[in-house]
N, C-alpha and C. Protein backbone atom coordinates (compact mmCIF):
# COMPACT_ATOMS: atom_id res chain seq x y z
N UNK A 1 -65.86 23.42 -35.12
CA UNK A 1 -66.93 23.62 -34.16
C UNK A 1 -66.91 25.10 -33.74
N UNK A 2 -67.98 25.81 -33.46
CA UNK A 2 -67.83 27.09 -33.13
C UNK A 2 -68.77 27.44 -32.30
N UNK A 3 -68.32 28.59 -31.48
CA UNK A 3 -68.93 28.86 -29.75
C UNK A 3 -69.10 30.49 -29.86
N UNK A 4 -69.97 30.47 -28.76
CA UNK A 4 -70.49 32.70 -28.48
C UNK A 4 -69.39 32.74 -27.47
N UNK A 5 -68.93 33.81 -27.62
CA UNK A 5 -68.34 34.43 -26.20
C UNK A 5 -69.54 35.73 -25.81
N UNK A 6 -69.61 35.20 -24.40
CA UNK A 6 -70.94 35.86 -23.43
C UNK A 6 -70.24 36.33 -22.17
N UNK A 7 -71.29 37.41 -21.42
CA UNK A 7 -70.59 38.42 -20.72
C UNK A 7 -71.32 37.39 -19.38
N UNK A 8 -70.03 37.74 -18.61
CA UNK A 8 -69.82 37.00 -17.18
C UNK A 8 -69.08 38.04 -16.46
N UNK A 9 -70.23 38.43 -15.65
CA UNK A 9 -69.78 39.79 -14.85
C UNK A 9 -69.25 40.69 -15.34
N UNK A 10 -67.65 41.10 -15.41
CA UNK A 10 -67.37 42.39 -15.90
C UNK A 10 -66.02 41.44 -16.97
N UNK A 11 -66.46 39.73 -17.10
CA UNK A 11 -65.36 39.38 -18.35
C UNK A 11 -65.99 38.83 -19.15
N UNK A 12 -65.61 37.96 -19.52
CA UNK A 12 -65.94 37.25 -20.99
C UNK A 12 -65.78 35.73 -20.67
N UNK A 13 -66.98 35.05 -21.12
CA UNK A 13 -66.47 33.62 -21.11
C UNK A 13 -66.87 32.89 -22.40
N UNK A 14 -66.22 31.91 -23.09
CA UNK A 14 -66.36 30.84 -23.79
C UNK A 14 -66.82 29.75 -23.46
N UNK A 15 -68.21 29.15 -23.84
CA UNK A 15 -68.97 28.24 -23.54
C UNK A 15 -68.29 26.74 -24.39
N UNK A 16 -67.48 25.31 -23.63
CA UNK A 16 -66.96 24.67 -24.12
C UNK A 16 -67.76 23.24 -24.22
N UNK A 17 -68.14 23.18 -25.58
CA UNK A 17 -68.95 21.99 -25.67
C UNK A 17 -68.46 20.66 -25.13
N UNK A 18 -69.42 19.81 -24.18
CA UNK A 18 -69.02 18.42 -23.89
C UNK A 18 -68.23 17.62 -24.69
N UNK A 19 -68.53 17.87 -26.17
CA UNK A 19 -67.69 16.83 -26.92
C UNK A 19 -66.50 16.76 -27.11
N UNK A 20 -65.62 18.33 -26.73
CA UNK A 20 -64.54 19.06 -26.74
C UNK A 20 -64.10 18.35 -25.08
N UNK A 21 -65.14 18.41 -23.99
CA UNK A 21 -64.55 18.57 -23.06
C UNK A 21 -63.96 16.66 -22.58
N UNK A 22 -65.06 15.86 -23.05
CA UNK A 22 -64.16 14.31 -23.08
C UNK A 22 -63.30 14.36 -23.99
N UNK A 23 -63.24 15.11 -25.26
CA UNK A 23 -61.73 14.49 -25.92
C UNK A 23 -60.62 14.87 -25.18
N UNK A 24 -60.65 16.17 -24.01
CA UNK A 24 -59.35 16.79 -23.47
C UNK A 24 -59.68 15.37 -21.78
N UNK A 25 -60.50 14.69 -21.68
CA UNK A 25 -60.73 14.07 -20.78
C UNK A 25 -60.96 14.70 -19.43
N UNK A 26 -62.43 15.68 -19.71
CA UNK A 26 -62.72 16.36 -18.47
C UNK A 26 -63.82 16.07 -17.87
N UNK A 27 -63.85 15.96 -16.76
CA UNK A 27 -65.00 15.45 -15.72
C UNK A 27 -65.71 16.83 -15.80
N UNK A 28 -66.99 16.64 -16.81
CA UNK A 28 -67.81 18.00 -17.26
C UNK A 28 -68.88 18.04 -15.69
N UNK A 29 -68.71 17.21 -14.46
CA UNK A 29 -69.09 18.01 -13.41
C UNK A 29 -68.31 18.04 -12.37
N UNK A 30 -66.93 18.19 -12.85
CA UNK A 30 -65.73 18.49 -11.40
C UNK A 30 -65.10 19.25 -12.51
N UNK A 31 -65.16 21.02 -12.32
CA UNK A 31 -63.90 22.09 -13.02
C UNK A 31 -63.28 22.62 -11.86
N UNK A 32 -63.23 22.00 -10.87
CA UNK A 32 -62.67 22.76 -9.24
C UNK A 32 -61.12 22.68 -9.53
N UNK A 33 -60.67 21.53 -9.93
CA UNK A 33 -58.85 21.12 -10.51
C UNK A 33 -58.38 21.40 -11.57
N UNK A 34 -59.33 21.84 -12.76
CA UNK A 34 -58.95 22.12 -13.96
C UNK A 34 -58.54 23.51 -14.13
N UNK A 35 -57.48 23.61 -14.83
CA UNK A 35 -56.78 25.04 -15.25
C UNK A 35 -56.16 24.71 -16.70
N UNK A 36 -55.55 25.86 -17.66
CA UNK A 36 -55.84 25.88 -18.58
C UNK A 36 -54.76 27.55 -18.95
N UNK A 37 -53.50 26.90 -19.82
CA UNK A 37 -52.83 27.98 -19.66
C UNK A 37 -53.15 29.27 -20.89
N UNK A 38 -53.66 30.47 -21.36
CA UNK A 38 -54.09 31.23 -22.15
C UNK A 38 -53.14 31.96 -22.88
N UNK A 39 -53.32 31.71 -24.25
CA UNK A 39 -51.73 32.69 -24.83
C UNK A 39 -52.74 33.44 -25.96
N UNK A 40 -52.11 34.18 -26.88
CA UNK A 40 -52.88 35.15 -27.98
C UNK A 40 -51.31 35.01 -28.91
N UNK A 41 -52.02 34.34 -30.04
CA UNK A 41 -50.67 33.99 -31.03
C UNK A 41 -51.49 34.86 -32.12
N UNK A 42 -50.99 35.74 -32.81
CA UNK A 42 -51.66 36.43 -33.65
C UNK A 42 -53.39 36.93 -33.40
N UNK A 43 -54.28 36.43 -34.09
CA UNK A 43 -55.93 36.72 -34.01
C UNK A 43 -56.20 35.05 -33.42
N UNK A 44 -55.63 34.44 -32.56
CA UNK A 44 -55.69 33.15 -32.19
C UNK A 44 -55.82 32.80 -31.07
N UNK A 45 -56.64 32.40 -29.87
CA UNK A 45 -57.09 32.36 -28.45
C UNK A 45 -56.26 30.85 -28.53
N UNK A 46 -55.20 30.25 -27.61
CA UNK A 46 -54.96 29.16 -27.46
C UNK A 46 -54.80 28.69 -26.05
N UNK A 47 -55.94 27.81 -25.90
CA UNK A 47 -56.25 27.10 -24.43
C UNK A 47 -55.63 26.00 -24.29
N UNK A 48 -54.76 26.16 -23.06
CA UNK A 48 -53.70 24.56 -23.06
C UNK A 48 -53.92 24.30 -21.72
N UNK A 49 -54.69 23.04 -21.47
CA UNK A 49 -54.81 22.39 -20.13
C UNK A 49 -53.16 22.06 -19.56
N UNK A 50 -53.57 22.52 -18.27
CA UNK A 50 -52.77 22.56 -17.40
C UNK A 50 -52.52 20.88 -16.84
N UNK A 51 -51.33 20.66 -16.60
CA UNK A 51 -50.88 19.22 -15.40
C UNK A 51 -51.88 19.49 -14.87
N UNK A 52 -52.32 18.62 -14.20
CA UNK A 52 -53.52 18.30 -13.15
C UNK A 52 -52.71 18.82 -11.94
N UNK A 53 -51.50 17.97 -11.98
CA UNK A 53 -50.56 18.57 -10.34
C UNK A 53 -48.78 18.98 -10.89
N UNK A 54 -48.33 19.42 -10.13
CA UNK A 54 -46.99 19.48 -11.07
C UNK A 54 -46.28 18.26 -9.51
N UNK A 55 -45.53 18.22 -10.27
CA UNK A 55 -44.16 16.87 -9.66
C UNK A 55 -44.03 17.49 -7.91
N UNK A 56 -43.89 18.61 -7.73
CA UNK A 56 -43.71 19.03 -6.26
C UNK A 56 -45.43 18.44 -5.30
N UNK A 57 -45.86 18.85 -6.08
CA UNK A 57 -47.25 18.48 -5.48
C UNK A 57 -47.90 16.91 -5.72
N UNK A 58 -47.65 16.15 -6.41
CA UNK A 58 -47.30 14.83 -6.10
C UNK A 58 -46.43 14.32 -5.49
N UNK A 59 -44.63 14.84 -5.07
CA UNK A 59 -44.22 14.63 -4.07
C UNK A 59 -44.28 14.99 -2.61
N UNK A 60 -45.05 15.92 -2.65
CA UNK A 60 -45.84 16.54 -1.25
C UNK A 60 -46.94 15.64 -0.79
N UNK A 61 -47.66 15.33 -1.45
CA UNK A 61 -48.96 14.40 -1.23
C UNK A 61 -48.62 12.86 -0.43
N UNK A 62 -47.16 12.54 -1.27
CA UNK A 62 -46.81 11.18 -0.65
C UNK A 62 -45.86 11.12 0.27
N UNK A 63 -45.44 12.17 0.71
CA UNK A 63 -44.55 12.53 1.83
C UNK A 63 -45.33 12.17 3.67
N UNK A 64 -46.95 12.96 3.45
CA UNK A 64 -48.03 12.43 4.38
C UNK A 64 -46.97 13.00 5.36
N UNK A 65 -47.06 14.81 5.49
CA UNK A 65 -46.19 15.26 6.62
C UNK A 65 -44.69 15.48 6.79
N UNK A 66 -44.17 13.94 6.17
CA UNK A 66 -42.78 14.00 6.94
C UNK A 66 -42.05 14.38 5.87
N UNK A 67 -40.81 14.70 6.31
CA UNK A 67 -39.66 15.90 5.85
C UNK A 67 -39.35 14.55 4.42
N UNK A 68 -39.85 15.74 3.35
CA UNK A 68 -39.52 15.50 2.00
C UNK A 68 -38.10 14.63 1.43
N UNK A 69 -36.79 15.07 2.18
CA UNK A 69 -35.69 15.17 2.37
C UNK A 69 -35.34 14.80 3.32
N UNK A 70 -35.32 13.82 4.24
CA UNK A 70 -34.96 13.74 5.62
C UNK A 70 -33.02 13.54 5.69
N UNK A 71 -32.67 13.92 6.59
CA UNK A 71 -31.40 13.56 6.96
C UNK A 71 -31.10 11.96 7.01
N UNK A 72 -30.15 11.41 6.87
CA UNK A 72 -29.79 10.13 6.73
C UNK A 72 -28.37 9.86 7.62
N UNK A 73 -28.83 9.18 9.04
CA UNK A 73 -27.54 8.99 9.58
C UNK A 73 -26.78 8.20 9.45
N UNK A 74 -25.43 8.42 9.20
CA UNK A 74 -24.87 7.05 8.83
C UNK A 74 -23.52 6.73 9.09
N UNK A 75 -22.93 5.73 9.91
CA UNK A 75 -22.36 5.51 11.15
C UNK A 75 -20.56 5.20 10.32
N UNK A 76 -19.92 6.14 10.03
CA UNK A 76 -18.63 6.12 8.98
C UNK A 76 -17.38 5.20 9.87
N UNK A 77 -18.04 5.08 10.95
CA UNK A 77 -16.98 4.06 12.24
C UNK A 77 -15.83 5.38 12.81
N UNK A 78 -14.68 4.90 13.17
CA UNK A 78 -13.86 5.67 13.97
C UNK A 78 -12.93 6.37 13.51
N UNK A 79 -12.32 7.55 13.31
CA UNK A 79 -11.54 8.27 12.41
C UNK A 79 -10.19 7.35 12.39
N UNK A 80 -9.98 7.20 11.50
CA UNK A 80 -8.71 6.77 11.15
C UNK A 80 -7.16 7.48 10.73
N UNK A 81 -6.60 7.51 11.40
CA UNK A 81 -5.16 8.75 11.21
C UNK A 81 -5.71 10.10 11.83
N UNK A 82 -5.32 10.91 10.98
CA UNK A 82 -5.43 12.37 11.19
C UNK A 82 -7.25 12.83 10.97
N UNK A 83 -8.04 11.97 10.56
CA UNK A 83 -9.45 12.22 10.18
C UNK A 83 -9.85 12.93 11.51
N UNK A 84 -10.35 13.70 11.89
CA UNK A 84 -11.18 14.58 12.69
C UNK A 84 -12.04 15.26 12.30
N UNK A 85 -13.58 15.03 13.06
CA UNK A 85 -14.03 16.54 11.92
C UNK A 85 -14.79 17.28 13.35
């Protein structure tokens, strides 16, 4: 399949056909979340969709505020012998 690259302000963009954009499974009217990592392997443009979220940011989301990590108290009873702390 083959595409123009056209001038978009002072860069360049690649126009990505719909049929391209459901096989990568993209909501062709939500690109607000989509990213897309860019490398140059020889004369070769290679576009690699990005995680949607990485693992910190799905564990942030279900946290809802509270400390990621919370402290855990937990009751070891009464020192025994020389134990002091």
């Amino acid at each position: 399949m083959n595409t123009n690259l056209c001038k978009w302000g002072n860069s360049a963009a690649i126009r990505i056909p719909k049929a391209i954009l459901e096989e990568l499974s993209i909501d062709s009217n939500n690109f607000e979340s989509i990213s897309f990592n860019m490398n140059v392997e020889g004369s070769k443009l290679i576009l690699k969709k990005k995680q949607e979220k990485t693992k910190f940011e799905l564990l942030a989301e279900k946290s809802q505020g509270e400390k990621i990590n919370p402290k855990i108290h937990v009751d070891w009873g009464k020192p025994i012998g020389k134990e002091e702390w």
